[in-house]
PDB file of N, CA and C in Angstrom:
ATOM      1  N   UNK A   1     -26.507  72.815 -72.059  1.00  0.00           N
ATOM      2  CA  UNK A   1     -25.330  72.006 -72.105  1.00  0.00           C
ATOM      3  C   UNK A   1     -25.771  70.540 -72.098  1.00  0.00           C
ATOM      4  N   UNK A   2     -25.376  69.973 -73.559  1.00  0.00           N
ATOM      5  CA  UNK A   2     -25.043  68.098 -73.126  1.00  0.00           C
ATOM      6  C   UNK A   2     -23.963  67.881 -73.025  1.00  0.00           C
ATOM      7  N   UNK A   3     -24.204  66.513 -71.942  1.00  0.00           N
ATOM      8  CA  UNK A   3     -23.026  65.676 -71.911  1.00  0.00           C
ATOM      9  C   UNK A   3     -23.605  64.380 -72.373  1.00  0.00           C
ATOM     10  N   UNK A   4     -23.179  63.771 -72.950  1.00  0.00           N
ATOM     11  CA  UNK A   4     -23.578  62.073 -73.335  1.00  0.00           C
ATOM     12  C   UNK A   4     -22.853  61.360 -72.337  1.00  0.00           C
ATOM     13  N   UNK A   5     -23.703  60.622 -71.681  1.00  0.00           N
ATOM     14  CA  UNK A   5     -23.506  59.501 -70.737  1.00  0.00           C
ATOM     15  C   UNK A   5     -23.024  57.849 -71.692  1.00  0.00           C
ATOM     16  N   UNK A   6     -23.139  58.230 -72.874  1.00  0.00           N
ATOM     17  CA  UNK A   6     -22.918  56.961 -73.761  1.00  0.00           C
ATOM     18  C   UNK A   6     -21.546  56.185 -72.740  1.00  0.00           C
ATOM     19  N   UNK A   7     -21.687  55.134 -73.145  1.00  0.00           N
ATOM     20  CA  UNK A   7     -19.857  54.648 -73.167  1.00  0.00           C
ATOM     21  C   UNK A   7     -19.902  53.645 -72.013  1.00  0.00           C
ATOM     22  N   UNK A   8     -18.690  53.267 -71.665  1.00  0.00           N
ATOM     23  CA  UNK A   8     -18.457  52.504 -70.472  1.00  0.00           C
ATOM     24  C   UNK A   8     -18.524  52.821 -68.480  1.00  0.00           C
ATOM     25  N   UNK A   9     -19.836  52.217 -68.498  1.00  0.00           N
ATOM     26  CA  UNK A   9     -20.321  52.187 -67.273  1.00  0.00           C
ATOM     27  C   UNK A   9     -19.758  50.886 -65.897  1.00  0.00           C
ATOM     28  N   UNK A  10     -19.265  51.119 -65.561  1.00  0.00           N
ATOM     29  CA  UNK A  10     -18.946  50.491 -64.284  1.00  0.00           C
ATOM     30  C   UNK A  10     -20.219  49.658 -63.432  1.00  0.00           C
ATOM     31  N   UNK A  11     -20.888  48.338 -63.393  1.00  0.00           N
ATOM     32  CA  UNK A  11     -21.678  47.846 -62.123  1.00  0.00           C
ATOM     33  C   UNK A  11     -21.570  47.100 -61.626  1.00  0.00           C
ATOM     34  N   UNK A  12     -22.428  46.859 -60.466  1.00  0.00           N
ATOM     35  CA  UNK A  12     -22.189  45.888 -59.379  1.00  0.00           C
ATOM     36  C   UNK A  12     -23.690  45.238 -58.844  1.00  0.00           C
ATOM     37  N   UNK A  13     -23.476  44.207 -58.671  1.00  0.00           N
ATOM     38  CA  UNK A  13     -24.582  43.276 -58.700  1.00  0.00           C
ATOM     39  C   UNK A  13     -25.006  43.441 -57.092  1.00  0.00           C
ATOM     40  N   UNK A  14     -26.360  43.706 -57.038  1.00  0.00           N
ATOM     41  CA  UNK A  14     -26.776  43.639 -55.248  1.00  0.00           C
ATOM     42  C   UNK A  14     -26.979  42.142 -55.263  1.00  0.00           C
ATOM     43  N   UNK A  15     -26.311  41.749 -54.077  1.00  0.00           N
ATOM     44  CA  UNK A  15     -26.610  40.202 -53.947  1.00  0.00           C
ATOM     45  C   UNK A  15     -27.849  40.156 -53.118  1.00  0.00           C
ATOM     46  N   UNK A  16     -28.882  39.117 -53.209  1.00  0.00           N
ATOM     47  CA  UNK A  16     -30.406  39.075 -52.251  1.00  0.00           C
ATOM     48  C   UNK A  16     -30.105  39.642 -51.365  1.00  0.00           C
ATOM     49  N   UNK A  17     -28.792  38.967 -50.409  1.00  0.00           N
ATOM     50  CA  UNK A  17     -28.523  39.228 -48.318  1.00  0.00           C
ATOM     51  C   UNK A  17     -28.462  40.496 -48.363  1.00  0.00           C
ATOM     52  N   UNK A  18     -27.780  41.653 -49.006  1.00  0.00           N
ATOM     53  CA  UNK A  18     -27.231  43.022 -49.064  1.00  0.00           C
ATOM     54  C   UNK A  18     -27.609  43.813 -49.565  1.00  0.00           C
ATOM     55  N   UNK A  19     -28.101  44.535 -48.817  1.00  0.00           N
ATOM     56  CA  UNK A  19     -28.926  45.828 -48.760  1.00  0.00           C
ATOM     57  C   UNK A  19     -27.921  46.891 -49.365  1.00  0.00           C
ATOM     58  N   UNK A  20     -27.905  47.228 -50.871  1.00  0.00           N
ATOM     59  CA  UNK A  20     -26.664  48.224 -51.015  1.00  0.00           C
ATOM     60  C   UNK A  20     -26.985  49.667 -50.539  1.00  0.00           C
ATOM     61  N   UNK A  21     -28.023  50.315 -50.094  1.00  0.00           N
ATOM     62  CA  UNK A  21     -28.202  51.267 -49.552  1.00  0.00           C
ATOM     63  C   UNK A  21     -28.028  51.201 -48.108  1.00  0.00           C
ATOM     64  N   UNK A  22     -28.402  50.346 -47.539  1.00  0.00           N
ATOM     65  CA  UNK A  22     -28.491  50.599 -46.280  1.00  0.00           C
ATOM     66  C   UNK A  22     -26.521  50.147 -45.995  1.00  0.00           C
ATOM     67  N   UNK A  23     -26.059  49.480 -46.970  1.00  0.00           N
ATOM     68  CA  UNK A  23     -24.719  49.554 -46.962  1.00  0.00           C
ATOM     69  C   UNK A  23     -23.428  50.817 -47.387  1.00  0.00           C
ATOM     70  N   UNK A  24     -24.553  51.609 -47.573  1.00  0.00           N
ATOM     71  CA  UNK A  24     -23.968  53.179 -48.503  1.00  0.00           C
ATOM     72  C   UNK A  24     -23.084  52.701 -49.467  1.00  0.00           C
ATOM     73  N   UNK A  25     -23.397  51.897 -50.628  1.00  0.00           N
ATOM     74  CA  UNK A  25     -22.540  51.600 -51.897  1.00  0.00           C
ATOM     75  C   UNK A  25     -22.937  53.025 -52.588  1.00  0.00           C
ATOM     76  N   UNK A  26     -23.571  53.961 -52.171  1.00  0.00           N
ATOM     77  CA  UNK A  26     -23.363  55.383 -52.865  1.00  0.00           C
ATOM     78  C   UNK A  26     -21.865  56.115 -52.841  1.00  0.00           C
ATOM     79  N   UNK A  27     -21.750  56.107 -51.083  1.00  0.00           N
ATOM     80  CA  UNK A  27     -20.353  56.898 -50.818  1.00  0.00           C
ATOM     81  C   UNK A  27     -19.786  56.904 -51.387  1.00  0.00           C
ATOM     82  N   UNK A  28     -19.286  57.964 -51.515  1.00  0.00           N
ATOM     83  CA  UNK A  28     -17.766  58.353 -52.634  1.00  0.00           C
ATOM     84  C   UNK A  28     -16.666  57.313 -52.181  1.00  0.00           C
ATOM     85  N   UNK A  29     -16.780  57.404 -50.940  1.00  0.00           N
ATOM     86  CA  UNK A  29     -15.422  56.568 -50.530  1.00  0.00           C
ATOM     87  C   UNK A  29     -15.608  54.774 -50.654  1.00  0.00           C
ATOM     88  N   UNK A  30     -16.894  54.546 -50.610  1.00  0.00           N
ATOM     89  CA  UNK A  30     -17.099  52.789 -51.206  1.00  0.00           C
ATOM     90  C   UNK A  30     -17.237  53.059 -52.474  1.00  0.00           C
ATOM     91  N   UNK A  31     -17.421  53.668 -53.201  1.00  0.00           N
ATOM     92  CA  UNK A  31     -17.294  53.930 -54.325  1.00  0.00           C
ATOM     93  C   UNK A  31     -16.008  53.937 -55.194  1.00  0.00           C
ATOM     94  N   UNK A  32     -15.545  54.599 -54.712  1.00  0.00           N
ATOM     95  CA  UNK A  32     -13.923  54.444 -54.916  1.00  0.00           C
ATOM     96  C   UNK A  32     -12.834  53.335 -54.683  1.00  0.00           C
ATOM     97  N   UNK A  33     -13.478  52.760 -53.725  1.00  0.00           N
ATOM     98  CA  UNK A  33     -12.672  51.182 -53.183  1.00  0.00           C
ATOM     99  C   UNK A  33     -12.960  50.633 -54.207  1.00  0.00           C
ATOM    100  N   UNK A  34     -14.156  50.446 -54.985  1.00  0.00           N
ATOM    101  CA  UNK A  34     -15.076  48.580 -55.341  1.00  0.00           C
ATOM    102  C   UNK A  34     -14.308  49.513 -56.772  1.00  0.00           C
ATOM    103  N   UNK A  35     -14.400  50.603 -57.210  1.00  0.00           N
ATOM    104  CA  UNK A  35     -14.908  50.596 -58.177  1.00  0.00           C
ATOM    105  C   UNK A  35     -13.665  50.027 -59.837  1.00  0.00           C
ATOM    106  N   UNK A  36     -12.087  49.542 -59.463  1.00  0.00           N
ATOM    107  CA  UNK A  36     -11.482  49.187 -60.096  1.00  0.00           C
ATOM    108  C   UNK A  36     -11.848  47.594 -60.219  1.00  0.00           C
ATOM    109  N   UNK A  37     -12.822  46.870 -59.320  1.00  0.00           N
ATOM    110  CA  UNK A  37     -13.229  45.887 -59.226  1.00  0.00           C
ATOM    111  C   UNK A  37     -14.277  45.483 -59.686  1.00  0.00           C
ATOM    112  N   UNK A  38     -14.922  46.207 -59.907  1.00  0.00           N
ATOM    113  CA  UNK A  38     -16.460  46.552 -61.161  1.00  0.00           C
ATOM    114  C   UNK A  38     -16.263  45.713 -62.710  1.00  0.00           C
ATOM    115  N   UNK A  39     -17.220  45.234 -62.770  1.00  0.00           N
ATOM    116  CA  UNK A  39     -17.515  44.795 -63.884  1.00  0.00           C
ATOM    117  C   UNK A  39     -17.916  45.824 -64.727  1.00  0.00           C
ATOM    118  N   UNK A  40     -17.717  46.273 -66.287  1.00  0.00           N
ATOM    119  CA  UNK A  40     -18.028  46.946 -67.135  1.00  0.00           C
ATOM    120  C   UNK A  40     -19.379  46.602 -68.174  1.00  0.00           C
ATOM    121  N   UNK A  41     -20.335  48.068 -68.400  1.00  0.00           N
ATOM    122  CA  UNK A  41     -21.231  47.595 -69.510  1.00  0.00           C
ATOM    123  C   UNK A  41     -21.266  48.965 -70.463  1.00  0.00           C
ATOM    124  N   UNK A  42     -20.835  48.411 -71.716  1.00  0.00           N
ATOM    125  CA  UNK A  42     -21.217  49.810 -72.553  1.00  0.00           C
ATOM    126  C   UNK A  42     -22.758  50.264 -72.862  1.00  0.00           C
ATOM    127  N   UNK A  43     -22.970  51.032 -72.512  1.00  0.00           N
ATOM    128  CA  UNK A  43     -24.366  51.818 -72.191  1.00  0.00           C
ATOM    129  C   UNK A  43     -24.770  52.112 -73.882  1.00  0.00           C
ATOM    130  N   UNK A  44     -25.764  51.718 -74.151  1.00  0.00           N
ATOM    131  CA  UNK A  44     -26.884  51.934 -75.431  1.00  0.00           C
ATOM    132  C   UNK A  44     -26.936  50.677 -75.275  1.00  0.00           C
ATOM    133  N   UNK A  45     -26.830  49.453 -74.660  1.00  0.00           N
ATOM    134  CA  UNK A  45     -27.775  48.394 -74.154  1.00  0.00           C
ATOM    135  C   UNK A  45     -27.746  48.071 -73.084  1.00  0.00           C
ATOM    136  N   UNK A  46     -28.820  46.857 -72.488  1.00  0.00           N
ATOM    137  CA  UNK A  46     -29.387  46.799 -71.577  1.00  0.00           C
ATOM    138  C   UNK A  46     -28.537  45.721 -70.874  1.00  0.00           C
ATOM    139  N   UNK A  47     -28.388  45.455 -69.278  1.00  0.00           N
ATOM    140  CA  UNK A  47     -27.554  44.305 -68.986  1.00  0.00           C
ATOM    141  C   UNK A  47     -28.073  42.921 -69.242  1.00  0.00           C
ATOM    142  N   UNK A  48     -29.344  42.914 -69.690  1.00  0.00           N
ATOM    143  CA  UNK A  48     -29.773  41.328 -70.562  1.00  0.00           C
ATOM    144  C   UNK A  48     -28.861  41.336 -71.516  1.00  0.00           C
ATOM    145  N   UNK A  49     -28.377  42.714 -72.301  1.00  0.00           N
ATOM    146  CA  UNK A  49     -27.420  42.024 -73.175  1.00  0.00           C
ATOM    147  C   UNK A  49     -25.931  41.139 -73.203  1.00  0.00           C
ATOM    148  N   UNK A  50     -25.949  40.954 -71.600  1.00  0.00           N
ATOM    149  CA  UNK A  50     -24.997  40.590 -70.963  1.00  0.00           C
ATOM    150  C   UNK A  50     -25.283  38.582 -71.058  1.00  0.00           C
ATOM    151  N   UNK A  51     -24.565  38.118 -71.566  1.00  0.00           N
ATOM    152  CA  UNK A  51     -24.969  36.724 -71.771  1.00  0.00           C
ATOM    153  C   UNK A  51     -25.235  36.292 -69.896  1.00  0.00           C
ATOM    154  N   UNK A  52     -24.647  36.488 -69.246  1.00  0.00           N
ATOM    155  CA  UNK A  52     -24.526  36.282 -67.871  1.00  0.00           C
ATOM    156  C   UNK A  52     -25.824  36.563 -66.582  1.00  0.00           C
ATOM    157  N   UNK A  53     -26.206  37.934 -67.760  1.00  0.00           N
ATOM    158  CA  UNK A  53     -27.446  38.286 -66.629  1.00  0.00           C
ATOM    159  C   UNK A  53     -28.611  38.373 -68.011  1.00  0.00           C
ATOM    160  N   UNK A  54     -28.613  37.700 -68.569  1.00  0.00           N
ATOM    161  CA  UNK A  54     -29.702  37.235 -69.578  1.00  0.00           C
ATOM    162  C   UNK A  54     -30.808  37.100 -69.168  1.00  0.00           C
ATOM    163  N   UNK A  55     -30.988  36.626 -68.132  1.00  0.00           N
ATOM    164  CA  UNK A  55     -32.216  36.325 -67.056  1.00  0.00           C
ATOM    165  C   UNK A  55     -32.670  37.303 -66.129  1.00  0.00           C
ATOM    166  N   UNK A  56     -31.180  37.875 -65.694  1.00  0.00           N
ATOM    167  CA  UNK A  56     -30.775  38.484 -64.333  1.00  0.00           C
ATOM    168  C   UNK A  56     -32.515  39.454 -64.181  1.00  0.00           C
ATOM    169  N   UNK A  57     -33.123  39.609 -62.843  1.00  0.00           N
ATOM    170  CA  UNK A  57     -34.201  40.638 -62.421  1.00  0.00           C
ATOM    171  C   UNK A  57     -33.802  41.160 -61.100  1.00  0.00           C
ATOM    172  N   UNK A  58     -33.111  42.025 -60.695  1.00  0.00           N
ATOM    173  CA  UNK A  58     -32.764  42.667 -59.376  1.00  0.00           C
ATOM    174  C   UNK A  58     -32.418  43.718 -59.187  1.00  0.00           C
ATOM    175  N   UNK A  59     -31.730  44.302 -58.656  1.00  0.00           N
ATOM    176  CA  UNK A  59     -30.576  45.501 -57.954  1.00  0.00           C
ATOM    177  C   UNK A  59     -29.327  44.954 -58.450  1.00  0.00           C
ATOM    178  N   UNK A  60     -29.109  46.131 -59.667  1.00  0.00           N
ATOM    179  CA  UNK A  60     -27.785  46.164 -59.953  1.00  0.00           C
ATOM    180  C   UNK A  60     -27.370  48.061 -60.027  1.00  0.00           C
ATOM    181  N   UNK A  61     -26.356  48.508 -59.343  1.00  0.00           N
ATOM    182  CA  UNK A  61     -25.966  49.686 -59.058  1.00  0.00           C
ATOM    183  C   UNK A  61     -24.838  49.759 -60.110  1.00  0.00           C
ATOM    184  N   UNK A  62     -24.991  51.337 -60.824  1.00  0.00           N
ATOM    185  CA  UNK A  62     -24.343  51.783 -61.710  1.00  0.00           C
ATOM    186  C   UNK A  62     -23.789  52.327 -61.837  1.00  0.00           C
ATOM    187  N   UNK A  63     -22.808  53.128 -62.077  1.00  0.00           N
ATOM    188  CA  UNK A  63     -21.558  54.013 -61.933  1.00  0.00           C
ATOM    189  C   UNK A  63     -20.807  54.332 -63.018  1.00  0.00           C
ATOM    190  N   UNK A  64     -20.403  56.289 -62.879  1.00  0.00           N
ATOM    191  CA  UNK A  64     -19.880  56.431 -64.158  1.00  0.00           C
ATOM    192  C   UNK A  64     -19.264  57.787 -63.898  1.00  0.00           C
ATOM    193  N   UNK A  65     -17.714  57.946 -63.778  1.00  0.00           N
ATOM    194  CA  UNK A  65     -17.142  59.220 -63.701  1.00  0.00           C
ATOM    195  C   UNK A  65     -17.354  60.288 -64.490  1.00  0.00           C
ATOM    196  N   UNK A  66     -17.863  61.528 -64.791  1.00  0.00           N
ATOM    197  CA  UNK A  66     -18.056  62.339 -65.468  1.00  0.00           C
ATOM    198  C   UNK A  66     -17.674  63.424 -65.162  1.00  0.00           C
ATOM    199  N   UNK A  67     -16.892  64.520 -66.140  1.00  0.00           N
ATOM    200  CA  UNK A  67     -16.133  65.919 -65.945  1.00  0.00           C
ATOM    201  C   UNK A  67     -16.894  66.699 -66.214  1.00  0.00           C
ATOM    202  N   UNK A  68     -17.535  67.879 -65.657  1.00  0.00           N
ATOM    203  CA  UNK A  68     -18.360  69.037 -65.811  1.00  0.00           C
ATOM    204  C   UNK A  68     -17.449  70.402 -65.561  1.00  0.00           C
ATOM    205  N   UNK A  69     -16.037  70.168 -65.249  1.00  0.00           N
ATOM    206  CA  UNK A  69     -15.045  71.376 -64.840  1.00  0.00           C
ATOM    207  C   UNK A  69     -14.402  71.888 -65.946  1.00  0.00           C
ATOM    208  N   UNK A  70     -15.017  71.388 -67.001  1.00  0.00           N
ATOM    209  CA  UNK A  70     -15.150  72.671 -68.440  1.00  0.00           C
ATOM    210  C   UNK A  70     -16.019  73.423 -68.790  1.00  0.00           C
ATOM    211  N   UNK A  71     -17.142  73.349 -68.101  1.00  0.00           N
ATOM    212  CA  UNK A  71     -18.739  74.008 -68.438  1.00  0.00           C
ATOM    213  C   UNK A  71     -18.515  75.086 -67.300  1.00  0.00           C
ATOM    214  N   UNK A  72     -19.140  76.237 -67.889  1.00  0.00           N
ATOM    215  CA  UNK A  72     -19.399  77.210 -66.745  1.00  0.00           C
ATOM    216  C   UNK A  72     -20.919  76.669 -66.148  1.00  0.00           C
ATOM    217  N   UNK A  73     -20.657  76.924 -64.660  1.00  0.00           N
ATOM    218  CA  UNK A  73     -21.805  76.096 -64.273  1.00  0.00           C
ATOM    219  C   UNK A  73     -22.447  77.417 -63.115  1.00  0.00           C
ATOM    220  N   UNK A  74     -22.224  78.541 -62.987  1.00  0.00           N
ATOM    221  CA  UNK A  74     -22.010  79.445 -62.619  1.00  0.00           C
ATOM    222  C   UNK A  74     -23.535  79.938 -62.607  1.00  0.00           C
ATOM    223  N   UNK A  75     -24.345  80.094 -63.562  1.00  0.00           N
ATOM    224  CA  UNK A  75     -25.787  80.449 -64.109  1.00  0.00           C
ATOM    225  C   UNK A  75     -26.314  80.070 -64.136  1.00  0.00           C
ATOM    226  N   UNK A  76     -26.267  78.174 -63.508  1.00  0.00           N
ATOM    227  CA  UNK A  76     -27.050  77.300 -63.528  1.00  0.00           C
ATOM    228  C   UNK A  76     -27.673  77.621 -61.652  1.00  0.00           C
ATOM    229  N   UNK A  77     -29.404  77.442 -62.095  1.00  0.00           N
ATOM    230  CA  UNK A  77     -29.864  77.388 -60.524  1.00  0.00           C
ATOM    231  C   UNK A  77     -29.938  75.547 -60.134  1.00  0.00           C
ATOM    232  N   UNK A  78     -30.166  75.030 -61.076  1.00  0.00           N
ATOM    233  CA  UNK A  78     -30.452  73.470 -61.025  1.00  0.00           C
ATOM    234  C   UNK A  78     -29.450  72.619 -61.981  1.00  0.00           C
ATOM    235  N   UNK A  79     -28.948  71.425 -61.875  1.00  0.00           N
ATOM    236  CA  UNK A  79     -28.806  70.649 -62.905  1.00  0.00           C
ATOM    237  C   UNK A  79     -29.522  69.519 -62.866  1.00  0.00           C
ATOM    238  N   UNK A  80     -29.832  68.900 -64.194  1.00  0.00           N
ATOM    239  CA  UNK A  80     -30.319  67.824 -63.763  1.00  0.00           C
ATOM    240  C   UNK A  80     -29.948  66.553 -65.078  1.00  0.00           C
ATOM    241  N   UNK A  81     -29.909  65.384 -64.401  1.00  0.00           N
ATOM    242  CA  UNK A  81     -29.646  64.257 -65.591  1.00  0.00           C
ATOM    243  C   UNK A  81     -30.684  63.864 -65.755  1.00  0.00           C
ATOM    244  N   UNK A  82     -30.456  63.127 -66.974  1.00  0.00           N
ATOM    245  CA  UNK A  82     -32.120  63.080 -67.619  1.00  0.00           C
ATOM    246  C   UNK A  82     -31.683  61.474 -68.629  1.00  0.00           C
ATOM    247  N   UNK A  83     -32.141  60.414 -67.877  1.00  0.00           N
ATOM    248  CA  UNK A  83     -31.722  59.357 -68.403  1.00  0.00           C
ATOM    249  C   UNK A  83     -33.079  59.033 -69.504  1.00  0.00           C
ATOM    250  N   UNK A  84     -32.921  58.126 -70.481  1.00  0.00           N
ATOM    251  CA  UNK A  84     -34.255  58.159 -71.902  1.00  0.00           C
ATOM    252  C   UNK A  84     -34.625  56.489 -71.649  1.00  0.00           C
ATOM    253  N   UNK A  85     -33.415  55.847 -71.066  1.00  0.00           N
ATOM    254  CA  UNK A  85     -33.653  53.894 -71.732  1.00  0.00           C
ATOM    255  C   UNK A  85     -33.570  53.271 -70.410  1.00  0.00           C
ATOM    256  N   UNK A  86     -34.544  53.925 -68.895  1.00  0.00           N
ATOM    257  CA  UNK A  86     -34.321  52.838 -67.821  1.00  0.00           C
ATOM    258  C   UNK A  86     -35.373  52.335 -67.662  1.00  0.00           C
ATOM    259  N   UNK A  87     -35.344  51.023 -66.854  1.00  0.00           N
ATOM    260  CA  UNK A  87     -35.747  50.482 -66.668  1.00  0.00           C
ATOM    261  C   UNK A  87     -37.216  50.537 -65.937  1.00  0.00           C
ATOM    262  N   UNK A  88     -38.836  50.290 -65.680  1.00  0.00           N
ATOM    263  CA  UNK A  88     -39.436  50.387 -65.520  1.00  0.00           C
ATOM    264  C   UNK A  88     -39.650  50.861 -63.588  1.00  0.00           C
ATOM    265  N   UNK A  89     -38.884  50.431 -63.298  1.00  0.00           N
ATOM    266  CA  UNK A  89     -38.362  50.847 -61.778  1.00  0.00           C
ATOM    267  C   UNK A  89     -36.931  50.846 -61.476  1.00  0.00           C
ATOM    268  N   UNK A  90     -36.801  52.123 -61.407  1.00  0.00           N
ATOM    269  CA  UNK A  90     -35.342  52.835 -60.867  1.00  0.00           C
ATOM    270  C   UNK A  90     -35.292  53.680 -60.285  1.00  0.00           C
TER     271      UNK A  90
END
């Protein structure tokens, strides 16, 4: 089974002071707060292509709702995502 992750991705910029892990910006539930407040990037480029973070080198956290409750997932022992275009440390 694919799913294409193409399309519009949701992120959020770690500022230096804030630790987004040790802040759990994972949780579903901070996740769900920030995430109508998110800045958007359509995915098949990179956020340099972003005139704004042209420069940008840091922690930026990414986000992206995806439906799998049409796939029988039943026979699966593992799933796994399998990203092709990140970045040299992620």
């Amino acid at each position: 089974m694919n799913i294409s992750l193409n399309g519009l991705w949701k992120y959020f910029i770690e500022p230096l002071n804030i630790d987004g892990e040790q802040e759990s910006w994972f949780s579903p539930n901070k996740v769900k707060s920030l995430f109508d407040s998110m800045d958007s990037i359509e995915i098949l480029n990179t956020w340099n292509s972003i005139s704004k973070l042209s420069r940008y080198e840091g922690v930026m956290w990414f986000f992206k709702e995806i439906s799998i409750k049409n796939y029988d997932l039943s026979s699966l022992e593992d799933l796994f995502i399998i990203f092709e275009g990140i970045n040299y440390y992620s």
